[in-house]
N, C-alpha and C. Protein backbone atom coordinates (compact mmCIF):
# COMPACT_ATOMS: atom_id res chain seq x y z
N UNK A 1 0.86 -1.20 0.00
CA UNK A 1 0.00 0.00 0.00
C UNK A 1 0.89 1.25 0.00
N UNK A 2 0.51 2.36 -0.65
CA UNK A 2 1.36 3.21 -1.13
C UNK A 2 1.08 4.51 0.39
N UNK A 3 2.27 4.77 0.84
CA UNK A 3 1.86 6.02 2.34
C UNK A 3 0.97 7.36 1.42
N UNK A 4 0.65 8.01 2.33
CA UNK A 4 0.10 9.43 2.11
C UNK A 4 1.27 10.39 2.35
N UNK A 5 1.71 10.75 1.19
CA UNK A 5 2.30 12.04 1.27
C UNK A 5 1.68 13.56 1.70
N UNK A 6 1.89 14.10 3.14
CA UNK A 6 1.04 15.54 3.44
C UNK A 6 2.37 16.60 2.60
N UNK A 7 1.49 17.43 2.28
CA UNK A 7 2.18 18.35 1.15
C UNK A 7 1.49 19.52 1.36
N UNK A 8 2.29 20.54 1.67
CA UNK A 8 1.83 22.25 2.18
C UNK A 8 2.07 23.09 0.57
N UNK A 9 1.01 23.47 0.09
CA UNK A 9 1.29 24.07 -1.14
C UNK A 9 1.03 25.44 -0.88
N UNK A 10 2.16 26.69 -2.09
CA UNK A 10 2.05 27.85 -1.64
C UNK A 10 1.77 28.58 -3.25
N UNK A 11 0.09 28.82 -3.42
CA UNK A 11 0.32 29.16 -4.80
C UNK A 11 0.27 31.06 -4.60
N UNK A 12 1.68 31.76 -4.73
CA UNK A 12 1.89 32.79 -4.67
C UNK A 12 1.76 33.81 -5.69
N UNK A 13 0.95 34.47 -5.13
CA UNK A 13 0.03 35.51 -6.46
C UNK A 13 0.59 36.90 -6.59
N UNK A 14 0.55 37.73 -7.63
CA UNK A 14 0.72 39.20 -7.13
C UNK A 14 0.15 39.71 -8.60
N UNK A 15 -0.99 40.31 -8.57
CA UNK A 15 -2.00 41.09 -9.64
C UNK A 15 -2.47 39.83 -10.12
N UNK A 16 -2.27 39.55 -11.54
CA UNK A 16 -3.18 38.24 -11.64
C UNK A 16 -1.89 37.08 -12.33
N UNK A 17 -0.88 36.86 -11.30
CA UNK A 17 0.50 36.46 -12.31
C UNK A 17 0.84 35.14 -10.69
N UNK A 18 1.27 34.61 -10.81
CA UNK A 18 1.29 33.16 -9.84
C UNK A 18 2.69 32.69 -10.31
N UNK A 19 3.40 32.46 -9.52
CA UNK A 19 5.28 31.84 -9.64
C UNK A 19 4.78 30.48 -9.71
N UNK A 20 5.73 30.13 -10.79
CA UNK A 20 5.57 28.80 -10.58
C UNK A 20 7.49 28.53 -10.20
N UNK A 21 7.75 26.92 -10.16
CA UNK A 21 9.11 26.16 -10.46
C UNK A 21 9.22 25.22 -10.76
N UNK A 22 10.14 24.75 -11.92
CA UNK A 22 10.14 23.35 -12.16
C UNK A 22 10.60 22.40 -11.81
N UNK A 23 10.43 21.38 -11.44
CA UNK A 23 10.73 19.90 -10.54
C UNK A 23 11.84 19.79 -11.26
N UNK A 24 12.95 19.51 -10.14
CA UNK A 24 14.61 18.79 -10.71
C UNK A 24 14.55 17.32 -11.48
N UNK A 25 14.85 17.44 -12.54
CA UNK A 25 15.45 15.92 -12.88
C UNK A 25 16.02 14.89 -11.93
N UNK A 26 15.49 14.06 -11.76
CA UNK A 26 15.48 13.01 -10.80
C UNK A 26 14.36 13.03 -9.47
N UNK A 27 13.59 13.89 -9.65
CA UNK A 27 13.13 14.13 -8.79
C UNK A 27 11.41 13.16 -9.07
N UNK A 28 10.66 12.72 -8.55
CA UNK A 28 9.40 12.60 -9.04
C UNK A 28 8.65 13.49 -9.72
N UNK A 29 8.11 12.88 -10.56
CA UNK A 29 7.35 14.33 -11.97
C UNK A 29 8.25 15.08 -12.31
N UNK A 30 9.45 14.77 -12.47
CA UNK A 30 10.42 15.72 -13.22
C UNK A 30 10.44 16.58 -14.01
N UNK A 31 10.67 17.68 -14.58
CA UNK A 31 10.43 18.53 -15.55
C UNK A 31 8.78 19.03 -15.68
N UNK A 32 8.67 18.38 -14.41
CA UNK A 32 6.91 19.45 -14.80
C UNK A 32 6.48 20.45 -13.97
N UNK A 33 5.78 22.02 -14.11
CA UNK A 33 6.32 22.83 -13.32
C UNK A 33 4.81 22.56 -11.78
N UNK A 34 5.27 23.00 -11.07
CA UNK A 34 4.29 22.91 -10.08
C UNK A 34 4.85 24.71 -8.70
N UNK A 35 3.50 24.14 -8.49
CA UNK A 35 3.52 25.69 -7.54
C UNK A 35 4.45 24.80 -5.83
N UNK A 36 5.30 26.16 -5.43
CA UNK A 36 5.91 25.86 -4.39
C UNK A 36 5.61 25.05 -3.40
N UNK A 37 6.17 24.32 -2.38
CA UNK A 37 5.78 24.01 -1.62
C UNK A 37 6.75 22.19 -0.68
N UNK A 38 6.13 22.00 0.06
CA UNK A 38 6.89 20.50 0.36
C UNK A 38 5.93 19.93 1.28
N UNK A 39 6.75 18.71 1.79
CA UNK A 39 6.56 18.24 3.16
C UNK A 39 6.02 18.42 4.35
N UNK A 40 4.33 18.07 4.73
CA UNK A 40 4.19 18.57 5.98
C UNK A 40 4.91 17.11 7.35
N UNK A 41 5.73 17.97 7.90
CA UNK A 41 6.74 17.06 8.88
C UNK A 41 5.99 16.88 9.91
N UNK A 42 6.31 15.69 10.47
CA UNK A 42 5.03 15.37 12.31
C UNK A 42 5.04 16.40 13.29
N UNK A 43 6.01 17.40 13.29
CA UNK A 43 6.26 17.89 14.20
C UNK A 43 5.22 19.12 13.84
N UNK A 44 4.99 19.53 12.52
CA UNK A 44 4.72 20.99 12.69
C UNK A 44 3.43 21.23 11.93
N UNK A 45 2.60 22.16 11.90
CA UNK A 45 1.18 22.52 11.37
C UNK A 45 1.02 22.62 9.76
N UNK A 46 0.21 22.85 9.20
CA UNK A 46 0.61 22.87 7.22
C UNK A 46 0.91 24.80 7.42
N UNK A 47 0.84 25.11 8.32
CA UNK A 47 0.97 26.60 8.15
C UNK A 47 2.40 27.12 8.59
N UNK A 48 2.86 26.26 9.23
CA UNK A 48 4.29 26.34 9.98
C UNK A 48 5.59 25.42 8.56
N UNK A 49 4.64 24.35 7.99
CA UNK A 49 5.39 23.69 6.66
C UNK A 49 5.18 24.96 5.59
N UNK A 50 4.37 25.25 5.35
CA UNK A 50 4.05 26.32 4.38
C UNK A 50 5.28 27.43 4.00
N UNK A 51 5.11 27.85 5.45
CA UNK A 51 6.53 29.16 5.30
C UNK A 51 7.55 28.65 5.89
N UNK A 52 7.87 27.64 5.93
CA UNK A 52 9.04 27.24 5.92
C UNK A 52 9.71 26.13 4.49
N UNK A 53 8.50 25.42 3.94
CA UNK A 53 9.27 25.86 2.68
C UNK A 53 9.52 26.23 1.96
N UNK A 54 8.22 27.33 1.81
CA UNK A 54 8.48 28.82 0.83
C UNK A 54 10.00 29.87 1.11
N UNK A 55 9.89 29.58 1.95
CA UNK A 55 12.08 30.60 2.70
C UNK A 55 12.35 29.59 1.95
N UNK A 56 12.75 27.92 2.45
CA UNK A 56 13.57 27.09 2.13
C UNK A 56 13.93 27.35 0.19
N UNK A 57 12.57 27.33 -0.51
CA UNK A 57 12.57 26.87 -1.84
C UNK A 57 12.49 28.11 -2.72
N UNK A 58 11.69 29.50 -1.88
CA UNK A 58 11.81 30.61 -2.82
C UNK A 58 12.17 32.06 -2.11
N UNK A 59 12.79 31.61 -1.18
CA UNK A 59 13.44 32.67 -0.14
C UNK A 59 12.41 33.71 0.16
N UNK A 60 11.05 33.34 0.79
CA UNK A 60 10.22 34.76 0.87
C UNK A 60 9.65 34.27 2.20
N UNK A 61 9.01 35.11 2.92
CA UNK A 61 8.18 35.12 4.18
C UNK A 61 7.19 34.92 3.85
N UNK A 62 6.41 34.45 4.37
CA UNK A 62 4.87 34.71 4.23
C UNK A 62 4.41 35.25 5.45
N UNK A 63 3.49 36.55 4.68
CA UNK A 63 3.40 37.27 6.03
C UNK A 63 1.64 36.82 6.41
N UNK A 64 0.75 36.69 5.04
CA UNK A 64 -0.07 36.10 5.03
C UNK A 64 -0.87 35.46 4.15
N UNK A 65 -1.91 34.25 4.24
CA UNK A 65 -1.96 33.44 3.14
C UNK A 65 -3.46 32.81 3.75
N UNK A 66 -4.28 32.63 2.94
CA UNK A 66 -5.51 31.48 2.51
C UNK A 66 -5.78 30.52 1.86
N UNK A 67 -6.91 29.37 2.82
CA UNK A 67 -6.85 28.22 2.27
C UNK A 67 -7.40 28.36 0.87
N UNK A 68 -7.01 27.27 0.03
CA UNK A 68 -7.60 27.60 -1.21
C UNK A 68 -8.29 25.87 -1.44
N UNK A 69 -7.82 25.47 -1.62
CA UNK A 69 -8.21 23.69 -1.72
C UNK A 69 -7.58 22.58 -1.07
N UNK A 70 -7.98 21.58 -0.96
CA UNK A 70 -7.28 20.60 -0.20
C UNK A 70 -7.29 19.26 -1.73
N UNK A 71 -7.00 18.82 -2.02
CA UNK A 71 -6.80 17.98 -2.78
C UNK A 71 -5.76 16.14 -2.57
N UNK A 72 -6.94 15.09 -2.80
CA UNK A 72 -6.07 13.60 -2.32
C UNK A 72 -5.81 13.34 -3.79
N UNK A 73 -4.78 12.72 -4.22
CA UNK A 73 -4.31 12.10 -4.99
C UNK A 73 -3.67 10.81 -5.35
N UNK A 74 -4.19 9.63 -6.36
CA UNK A 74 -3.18 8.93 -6.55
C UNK A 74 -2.39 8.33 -6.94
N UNK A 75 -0.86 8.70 -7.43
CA UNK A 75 -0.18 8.00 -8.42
C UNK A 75 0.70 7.05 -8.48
N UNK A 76 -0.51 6.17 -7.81
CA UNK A 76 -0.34 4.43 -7.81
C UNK A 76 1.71 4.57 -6.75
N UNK A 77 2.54 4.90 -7.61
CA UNK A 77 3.32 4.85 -6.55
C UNK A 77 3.56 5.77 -5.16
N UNK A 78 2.22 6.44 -5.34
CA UNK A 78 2.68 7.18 -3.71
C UNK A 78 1.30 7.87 -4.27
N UNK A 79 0.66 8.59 -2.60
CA UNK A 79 -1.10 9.19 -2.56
C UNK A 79 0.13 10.53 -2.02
N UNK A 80 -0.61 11.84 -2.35
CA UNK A 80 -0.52 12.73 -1.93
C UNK A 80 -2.30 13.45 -1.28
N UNK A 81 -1.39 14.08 -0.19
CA UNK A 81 -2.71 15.04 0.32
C UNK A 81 -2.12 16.20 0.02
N UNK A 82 -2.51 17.03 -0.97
CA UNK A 82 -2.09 18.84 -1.02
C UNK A 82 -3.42 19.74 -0.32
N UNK A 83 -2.45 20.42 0.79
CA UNK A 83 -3.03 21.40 1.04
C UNK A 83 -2.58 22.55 0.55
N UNK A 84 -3.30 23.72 -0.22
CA UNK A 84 -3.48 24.17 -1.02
C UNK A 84 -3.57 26.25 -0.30
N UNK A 85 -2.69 26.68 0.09
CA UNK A 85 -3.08 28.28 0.39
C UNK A 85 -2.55 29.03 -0.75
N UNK A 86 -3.41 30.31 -0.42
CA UNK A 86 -3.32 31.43 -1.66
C UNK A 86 -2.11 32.44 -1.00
N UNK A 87 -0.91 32.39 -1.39
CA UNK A 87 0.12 33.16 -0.43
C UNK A 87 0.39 34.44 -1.41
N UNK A 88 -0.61 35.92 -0.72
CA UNK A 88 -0.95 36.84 -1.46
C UNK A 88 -0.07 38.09 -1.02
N UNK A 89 0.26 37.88 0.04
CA UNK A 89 1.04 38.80 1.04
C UNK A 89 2.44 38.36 1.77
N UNK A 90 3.40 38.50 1.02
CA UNK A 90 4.45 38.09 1.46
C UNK A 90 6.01 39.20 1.13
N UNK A 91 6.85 38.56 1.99
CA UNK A 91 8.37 39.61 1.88
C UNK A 91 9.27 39.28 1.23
N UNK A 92 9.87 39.61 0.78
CA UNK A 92 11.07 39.46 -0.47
C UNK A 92 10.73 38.97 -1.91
N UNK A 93 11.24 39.03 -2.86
CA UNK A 93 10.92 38.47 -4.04
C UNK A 93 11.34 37.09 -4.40
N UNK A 94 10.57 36.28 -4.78
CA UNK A 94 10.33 34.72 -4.87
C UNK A 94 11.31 34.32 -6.03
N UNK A 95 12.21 33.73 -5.53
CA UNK A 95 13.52 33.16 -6.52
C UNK A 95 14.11 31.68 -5.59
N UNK A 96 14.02 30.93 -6.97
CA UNK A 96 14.17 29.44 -7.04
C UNK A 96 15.46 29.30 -6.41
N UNK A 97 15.48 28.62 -5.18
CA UNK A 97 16.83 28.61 -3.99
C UNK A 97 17.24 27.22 -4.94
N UNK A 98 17.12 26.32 -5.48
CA UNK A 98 17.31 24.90 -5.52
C UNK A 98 17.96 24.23 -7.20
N UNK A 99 18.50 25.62 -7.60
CA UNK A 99 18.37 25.78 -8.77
C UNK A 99 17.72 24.76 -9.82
N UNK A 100 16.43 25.21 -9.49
CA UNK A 100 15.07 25.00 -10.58
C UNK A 100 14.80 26.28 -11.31
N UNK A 101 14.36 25.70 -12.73
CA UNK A 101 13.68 27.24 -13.67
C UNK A 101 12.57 27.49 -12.57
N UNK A 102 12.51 29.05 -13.07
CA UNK A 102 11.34 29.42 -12.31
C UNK A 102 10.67 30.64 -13.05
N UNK A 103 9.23 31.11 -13.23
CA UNK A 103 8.55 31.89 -13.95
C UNK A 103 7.28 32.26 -13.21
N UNK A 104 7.39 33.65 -13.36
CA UNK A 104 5.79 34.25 -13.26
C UNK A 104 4.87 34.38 -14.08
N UNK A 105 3.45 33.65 -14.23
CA UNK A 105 3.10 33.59 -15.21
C UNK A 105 1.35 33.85 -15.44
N UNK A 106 1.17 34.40 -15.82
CA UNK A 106 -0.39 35.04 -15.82
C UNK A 106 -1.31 33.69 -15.60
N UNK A 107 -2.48 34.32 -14.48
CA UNK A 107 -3.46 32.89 -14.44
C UNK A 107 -3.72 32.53 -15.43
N UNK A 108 -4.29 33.22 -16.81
CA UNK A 108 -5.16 32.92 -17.59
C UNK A 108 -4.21 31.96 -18.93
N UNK A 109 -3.20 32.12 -18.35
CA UNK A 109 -2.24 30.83 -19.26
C UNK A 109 -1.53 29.70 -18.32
N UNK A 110 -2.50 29.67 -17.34
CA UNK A 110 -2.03 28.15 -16.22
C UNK A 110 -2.12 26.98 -17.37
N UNK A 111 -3.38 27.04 -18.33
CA UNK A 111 -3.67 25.70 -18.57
C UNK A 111 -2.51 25.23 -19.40
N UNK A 112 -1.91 26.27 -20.24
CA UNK A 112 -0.75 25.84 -21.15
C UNK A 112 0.28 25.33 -20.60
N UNK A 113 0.68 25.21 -19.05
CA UNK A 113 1.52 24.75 -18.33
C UNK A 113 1.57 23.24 -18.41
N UNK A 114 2.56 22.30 -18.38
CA UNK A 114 2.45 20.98 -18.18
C UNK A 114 2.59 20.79 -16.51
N UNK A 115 1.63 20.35 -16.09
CA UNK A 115 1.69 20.11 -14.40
C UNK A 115 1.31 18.68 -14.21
N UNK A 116 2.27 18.22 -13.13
CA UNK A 116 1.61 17.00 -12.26
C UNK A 116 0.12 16.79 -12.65
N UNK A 117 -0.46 15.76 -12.96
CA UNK A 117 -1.84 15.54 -12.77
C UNK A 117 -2.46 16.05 -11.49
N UNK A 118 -2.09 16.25 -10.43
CA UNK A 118 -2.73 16.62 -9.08
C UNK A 118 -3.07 17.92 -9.23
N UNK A 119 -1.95 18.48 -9.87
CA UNK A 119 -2.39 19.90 -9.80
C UNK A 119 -3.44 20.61 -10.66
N UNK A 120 -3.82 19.89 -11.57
CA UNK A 120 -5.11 20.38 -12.11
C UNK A 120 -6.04 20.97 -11.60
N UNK A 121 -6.50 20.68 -10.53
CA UNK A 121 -7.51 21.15 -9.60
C UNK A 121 -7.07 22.22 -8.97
N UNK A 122 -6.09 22.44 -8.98
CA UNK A 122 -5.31 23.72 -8.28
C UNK A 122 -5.59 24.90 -9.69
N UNK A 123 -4.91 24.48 -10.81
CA UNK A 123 -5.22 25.76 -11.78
C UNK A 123 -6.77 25.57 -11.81
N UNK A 124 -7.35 24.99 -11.69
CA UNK A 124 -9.10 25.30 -11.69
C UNK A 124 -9.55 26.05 -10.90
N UNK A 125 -8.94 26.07 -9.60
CA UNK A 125 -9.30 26.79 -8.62
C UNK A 125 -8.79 28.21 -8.63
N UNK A 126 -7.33 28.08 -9.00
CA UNK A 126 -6.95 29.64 -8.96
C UNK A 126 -7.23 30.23 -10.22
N UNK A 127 -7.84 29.86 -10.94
CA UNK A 127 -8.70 30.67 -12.27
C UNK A 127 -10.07 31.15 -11.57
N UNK A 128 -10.91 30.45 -11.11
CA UNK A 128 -12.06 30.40 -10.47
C UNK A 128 -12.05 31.62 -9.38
N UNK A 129 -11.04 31.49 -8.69
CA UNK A 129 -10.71 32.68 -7.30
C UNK A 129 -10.51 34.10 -8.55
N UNK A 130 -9.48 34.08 -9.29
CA UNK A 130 -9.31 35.48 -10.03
C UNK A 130 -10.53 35.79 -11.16
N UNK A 131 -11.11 34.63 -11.80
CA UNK A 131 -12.13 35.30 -12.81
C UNK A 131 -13.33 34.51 -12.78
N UNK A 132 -13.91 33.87 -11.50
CA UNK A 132 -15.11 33.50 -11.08
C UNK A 132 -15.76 32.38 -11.57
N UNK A 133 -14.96 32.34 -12.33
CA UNK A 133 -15.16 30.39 -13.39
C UNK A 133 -13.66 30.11 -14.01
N UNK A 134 -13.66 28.61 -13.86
CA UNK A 134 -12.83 27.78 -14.75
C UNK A 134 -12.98 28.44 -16.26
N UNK A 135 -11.55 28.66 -16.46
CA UNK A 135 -11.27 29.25 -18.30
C UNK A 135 -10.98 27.80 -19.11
């Protein structure tokens, strides 16, 4: 049986433009871009994982952020749980610590992105939050 991966996601917005980064080669889903984020660890809350791996992965604070979706997933070799905040308010400018590409990129061209299958529901949602329906 495959564990549940908990996963703190940080989809970081500013006007109607969302950072993305792309997954390292070797990494699972390699080369496909996905919105920030990691590991929620036993020790700590998805809000305490959140901004800590947004510093870790795009060097910024979060000063503040909303839930946006929760999403289970599963790809047969491993289930993910993404929890999903809108990180709208934050300090410093968001640059890829891990050297991954990284791009800001208007909502209304999420769909042209190649993403993880999980994250689909994530660009549905953050289209939905900025222009009130799925594009």
């Amino acid at each position: 049986m495959s564990k549940l991966v908990h996963v703190a996601v940080g989809v970081i917005c500013r006007e109607q433009q969302t950072f993305l980064t792309r997954r390292l080669e070797g990494t699972h889903m390699a080369g496909k871009w996905e919105f920030p984020g990691g590991k929620v660890e036993t020790d700590e809350t998805v809000a305490q994982a959140l901004s800590r791996e947004l510093k870790e992965e795009v060097g910024i604070d979060v000063l503040a952020c909303s839930p946006l979706i929760n999403i289970e997933h599963d790809y047969g070799v491993k289930k993910v749980l993404l929890e999903v905040f809108l990180v709208d308010q934050f300090q410093g400018e968001p640059q890829a610590q891990e050297g991954q590409e990284q791009q800001w990129l208007d909502v209304s061209a999420l769909s042209e992105v190649d993403f993880p299958e999980a994250n689909l529901e994530i660009v549905n949602k953050v289209k939905q939050y900025f222009f009130g329906e799925a594009v």
